[in-house]
C-alpha atoms as a PDB file:
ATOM      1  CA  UNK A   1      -8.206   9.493 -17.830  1.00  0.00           C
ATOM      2  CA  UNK A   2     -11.333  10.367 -15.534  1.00  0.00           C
ATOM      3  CA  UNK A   3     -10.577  10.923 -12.473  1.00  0.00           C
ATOM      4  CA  UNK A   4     -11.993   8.425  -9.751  1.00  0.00           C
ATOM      5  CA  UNK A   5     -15.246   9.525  -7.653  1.00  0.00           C
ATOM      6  CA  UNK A   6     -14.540  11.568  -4.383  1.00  0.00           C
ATOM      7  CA  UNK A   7     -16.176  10.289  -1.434  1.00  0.00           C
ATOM      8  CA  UNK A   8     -19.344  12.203   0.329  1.00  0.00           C
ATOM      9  CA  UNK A   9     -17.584  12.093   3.757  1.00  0.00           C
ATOM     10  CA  UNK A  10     -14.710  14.081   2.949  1.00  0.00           C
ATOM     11  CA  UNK A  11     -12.962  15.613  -0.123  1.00  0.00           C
ATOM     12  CA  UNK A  12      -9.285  15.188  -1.095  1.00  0.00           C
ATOM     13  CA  UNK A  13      -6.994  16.924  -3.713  1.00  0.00           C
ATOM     14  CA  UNK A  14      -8.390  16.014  -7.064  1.00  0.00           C
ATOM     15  CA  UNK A  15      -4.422  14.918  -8.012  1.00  0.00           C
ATOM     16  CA  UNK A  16      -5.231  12.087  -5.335  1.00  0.00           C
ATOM     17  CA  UNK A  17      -8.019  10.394  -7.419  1.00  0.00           C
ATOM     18  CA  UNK A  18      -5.984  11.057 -11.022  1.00  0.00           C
ATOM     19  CA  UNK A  19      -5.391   7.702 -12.431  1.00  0.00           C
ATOM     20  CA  UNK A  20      -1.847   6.847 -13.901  1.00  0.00           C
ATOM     21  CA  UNK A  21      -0.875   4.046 -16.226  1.00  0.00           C
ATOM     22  CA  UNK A  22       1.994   2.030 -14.561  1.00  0.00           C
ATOM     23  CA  UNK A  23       5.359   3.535 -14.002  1.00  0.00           C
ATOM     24  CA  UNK A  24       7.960   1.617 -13.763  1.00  0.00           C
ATOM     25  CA  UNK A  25      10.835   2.146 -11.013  1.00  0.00           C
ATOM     26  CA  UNK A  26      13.014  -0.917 -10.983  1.00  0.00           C
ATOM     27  CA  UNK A  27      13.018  -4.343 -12.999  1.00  0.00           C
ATOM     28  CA  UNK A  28      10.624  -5.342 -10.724  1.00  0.00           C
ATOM     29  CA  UNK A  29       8.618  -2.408  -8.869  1.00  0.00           C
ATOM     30  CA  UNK A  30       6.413  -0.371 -10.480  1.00  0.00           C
ATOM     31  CA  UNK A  31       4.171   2.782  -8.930  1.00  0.00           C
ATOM     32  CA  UNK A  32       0.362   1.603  -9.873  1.00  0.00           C
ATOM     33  CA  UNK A  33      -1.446   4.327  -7.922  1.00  0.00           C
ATOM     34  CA  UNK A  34      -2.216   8.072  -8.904  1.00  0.00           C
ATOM     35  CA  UNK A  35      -0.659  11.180  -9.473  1.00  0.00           C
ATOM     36  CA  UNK A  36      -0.282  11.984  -5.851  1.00  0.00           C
ATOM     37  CA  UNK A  37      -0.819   9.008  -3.957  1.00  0.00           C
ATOM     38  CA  UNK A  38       1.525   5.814  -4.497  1.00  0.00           C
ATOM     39  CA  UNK A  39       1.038   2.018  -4.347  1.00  0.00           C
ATOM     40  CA  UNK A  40       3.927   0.223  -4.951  1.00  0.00           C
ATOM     41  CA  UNK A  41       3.712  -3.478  -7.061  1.00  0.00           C
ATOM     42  CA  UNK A  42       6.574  -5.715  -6.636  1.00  0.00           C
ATOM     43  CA  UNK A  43       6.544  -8.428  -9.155  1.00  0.00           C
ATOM     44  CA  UNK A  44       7.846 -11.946  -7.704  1.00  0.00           C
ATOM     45  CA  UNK A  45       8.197 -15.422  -9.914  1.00  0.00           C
ATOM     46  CA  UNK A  46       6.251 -16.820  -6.744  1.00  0.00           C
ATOM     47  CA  UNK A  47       3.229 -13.888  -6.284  1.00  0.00           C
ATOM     48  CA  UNK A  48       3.036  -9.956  -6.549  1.00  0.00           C
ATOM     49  CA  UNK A  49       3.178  -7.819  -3.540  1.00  0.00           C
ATOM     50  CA  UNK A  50       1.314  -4.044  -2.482  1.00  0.00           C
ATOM     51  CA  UNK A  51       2.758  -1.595  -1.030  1.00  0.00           C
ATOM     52  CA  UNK A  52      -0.231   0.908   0.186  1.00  0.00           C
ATOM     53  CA  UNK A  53      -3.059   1.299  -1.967  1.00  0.00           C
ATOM     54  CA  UNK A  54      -4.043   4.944  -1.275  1.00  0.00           C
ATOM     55  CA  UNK A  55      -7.761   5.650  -1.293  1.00  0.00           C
ATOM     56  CA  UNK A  56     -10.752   3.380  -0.618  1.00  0.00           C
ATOM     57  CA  UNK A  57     -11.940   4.182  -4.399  1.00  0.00           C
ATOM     58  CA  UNK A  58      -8.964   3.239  -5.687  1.00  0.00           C
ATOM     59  CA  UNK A  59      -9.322  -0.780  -5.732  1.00  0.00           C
ATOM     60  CA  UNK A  60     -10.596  -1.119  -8.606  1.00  0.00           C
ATOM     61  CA  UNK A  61      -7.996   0.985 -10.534  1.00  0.00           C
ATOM     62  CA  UNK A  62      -5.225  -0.755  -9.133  1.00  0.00           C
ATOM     63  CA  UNK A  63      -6.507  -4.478  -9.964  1.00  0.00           C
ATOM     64  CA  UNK A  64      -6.652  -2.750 -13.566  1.00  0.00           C
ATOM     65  CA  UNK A  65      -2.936  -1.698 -13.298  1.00  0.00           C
ATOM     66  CA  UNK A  66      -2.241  -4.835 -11.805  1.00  0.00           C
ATOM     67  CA  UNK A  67      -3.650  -6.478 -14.807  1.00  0.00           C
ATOM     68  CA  UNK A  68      -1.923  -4.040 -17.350  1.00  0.00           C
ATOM     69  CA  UNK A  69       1.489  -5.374 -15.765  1.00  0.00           C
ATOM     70  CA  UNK A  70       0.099  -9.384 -15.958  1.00  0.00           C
ATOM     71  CA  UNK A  71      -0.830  -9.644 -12.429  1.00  0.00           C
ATOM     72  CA  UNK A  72      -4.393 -11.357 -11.965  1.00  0.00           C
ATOM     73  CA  UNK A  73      -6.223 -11.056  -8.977  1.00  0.00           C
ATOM     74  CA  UNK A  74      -5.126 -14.379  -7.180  1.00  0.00           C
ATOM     75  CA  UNK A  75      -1.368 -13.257  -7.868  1.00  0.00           C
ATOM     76  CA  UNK A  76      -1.326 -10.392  -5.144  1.00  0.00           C
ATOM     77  CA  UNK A  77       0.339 -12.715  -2.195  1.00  0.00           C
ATOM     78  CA  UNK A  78       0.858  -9.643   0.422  1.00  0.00           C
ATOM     79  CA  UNK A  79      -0.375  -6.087   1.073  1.00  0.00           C
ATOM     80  CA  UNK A  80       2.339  -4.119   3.371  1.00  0.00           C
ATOM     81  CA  UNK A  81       1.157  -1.349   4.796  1.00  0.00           C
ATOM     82  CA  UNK A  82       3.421   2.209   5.529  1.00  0.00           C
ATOM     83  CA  UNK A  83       0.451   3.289   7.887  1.00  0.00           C
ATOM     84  CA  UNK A  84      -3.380   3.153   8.183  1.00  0.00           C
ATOM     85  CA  UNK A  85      -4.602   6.307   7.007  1.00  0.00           C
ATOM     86  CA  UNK A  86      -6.830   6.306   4.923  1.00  0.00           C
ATOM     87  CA  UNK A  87      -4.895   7.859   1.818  1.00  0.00           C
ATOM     88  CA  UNK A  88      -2.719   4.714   2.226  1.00  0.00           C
ATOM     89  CA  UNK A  89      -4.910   1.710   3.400  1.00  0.00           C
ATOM     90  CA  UNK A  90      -8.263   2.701   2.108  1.00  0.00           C
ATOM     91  CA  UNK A  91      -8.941  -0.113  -0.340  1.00  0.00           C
ATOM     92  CA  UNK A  92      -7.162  -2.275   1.959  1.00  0.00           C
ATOM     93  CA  UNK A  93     -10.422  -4.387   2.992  1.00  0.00           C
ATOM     94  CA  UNK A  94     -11.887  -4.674  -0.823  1.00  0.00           C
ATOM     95  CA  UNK A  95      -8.526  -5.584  -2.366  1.00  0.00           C
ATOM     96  CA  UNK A  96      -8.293  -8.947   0.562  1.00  0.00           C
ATOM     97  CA  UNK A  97     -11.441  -9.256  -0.574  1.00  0.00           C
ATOM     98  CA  UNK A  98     -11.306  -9.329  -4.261  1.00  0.00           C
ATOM     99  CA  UNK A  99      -7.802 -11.209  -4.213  1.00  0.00           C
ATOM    100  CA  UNK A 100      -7.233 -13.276  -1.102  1.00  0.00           C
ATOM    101  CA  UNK A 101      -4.291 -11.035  -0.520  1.00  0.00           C
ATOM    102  CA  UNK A 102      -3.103 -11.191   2.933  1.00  0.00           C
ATOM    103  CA  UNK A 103      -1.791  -8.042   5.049  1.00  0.00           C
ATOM    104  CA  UNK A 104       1.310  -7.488   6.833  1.00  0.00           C
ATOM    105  CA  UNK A 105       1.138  -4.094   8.902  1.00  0.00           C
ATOM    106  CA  UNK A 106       2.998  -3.257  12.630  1.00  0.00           C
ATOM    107  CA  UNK A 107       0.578  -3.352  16.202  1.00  0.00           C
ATOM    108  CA  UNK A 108      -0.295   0.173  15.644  1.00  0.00           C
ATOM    109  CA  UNK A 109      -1.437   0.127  12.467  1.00  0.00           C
ATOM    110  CA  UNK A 110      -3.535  -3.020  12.556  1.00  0.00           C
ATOM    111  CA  UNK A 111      -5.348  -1.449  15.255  1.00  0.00           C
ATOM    112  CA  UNK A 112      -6.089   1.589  13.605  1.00  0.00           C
ATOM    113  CA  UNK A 113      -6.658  -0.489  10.155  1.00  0.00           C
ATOM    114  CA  UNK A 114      -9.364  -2.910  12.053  1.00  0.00           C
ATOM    115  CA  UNK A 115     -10.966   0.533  13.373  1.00  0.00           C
ATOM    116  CA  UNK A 116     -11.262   1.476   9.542  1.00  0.00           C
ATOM    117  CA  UNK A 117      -9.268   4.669  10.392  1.00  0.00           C
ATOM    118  CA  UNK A 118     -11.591   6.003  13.330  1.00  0.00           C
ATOM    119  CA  UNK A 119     -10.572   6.997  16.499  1.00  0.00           C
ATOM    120  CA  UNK A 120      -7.212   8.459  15.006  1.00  0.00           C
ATOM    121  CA  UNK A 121      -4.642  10.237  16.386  1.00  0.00           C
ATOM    122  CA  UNK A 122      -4.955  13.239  14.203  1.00  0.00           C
ATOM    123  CA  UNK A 123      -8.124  13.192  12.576  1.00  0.00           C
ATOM    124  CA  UNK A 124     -10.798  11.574  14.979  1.00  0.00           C
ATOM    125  CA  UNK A 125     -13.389   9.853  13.171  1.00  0.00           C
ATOM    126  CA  UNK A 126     -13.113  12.922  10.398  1.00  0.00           C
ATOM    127  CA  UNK A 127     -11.537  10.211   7.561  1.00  0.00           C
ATOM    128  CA  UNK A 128     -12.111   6.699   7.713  1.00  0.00           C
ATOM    129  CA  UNK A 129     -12.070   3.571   5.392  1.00  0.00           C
ATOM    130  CA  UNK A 130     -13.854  -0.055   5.366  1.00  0.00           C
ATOM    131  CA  UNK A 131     -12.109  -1.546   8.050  1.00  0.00           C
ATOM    132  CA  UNK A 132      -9.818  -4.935   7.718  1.00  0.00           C
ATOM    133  CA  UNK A 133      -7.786  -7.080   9.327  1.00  0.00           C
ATOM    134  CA  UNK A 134      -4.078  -7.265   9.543  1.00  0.00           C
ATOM    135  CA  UNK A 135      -2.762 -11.031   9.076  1.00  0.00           C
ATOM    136  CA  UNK A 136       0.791 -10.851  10.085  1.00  0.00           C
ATOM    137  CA  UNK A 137       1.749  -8.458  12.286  1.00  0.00           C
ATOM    138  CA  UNK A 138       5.654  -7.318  11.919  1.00  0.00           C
ATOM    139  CA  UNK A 139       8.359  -6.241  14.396  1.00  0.00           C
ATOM    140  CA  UNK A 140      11.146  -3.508  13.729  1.00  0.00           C
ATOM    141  CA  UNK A 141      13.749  -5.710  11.725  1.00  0.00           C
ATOM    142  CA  UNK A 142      11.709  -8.629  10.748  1.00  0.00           C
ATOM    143  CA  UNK A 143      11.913  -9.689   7.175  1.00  0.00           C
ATOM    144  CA  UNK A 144       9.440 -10.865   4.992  1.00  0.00           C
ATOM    145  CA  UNK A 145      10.421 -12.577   1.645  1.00  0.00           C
ATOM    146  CA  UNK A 146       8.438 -13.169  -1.375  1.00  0.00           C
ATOM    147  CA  UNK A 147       9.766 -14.651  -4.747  1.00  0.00           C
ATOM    148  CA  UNK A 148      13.324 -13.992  -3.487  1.00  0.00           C
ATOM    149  CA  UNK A 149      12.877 -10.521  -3.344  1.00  0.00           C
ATOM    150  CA  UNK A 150      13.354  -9.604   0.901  1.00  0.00           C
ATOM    151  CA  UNK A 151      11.363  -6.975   1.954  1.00  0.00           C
ATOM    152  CA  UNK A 152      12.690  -5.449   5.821  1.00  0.00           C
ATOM    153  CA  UNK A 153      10.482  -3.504   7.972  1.00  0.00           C
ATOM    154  CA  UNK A 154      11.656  -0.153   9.889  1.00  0.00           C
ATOM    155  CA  UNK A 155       9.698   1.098  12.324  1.00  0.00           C
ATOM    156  CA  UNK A 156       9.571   4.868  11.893  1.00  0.00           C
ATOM    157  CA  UNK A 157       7.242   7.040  14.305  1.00  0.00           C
ATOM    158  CA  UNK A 158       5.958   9.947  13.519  1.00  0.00           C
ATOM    159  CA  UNK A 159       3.525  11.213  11.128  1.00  0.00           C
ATOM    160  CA  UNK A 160       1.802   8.307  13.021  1.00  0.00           C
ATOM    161  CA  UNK A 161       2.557   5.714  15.808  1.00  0.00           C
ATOM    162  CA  UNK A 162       2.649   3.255  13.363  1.00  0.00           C
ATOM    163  CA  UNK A 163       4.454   4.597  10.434  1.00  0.00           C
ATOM    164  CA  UNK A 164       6.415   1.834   8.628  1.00  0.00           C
ATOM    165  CA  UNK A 165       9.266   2.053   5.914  1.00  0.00           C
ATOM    166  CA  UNK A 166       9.747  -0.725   3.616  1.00  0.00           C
ATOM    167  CA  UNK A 167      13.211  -1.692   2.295  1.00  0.00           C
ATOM    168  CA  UNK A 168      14.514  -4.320  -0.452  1.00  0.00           C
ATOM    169  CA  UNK A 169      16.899  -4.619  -2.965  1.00  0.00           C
ATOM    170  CA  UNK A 170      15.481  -5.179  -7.046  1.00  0.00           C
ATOM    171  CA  UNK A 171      17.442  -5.084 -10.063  1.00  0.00           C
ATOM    172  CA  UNK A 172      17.696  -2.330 -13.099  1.00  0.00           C
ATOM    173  CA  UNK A 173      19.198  -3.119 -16.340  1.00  0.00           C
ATOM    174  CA  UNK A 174      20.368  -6.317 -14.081  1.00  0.00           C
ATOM    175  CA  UNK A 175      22.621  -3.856 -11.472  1.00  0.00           C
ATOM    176  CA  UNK A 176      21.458  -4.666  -7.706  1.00  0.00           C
ATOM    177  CA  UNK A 177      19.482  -1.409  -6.543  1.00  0.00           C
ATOM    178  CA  UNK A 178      18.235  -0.381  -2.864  1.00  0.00           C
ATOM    179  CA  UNK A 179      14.474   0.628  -2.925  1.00  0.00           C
ATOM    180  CA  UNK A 180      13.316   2.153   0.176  1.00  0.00           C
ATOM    181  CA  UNK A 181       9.465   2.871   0.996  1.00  0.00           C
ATOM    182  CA  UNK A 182       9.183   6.052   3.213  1.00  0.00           C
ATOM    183  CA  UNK A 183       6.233   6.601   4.861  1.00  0.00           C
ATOM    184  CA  UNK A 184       4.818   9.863   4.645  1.00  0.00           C
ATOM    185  CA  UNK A 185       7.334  12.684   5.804  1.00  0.00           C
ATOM    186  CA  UNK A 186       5.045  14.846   7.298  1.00  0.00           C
ATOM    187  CA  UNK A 187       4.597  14.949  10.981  1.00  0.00           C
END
């Protein structure tokens, strides 16, 4: 596949922008994003949900991936975010946009998602995204469910204020499995 455009502001490892066909991970969760960057699709009988999206170019291949699974653009119920940098909520504001999605994300990373990435802790202004806004915003603990499937938030500081991991429980081969969403491990 042909990789996605890189952005004049800033560059990014080409594996970044490499398009993937889904891969499945669970009955229900598949990884829709790239090679090196991963958005998460939860498929619910009542609406699909996003984990992260990656880059701001990447909308557009992820609606397609959505689409390749059966998901149309008014199925994607919730976006949950791991953190607002812009290799994880960049498409964040065109997705809402294109599907009416709404987004769940922690204080400190609606802040930084409504800034569009600027003003951040590590990188300044150096790599932003089209800002959005956060519709829910979650406390450590708080559950969120969605077509049965109950997604818990953990509040996990560190490679930013707000990094976020995700847990729930899906189903392979009909065998209850515990999926948990780690926000980047870096510091």
């Amino acid at each position: 596949e042909v990789p996605l455009p890189q952005l004049r502001a800033y560059t990014v490892d080409a594996s970044w922008l490499q398009p993937m066909a889904p891969l499945q991970i669970a009955d229900h969760t598949w990884q829709i994003g790239t090679e090196d960057l991963t958005a998460l699709l939860v498929q619910t009988p009542d609406g699909a949900v996003l984990l992260d999206g990656g880059m701001p170019q990447m909308a557009s291949h992820l609606l397609d991936n959505m689409k390749a699974r059966g998901v149309t653009p008014r199925d994607l119920r919730l976006i949950l975010l791991s953190h607002a940098h812009a290799d994880h909520a960049g498409p964040v504001a065109e997705l809402k946009r294109r599907t009416g999605a709404k987004v769940a994300a922690n204080a400190e990373s609606a802040v930084l998602l409504a800034r569009g990435g600027s003003d951040d802790l590590h990188f300044g202004d150096g790599i932003t995204y089209p800002p959005a806004n956060a519709d829910r915003i979650v406390m450590d603990g708080e559950v969120i469910t969605v077509g049965g499937i109950v997604f818990t938030v953990h509040f996990m500081a560190g490679h930013t204020p707000g990094s976020t991991v995700w847990t729930w429980t899906d189903t392979r081969n009909g065998k209850p499995v515990r999926i948990a969403y780690a926000d980047s491990l870096s510091a």
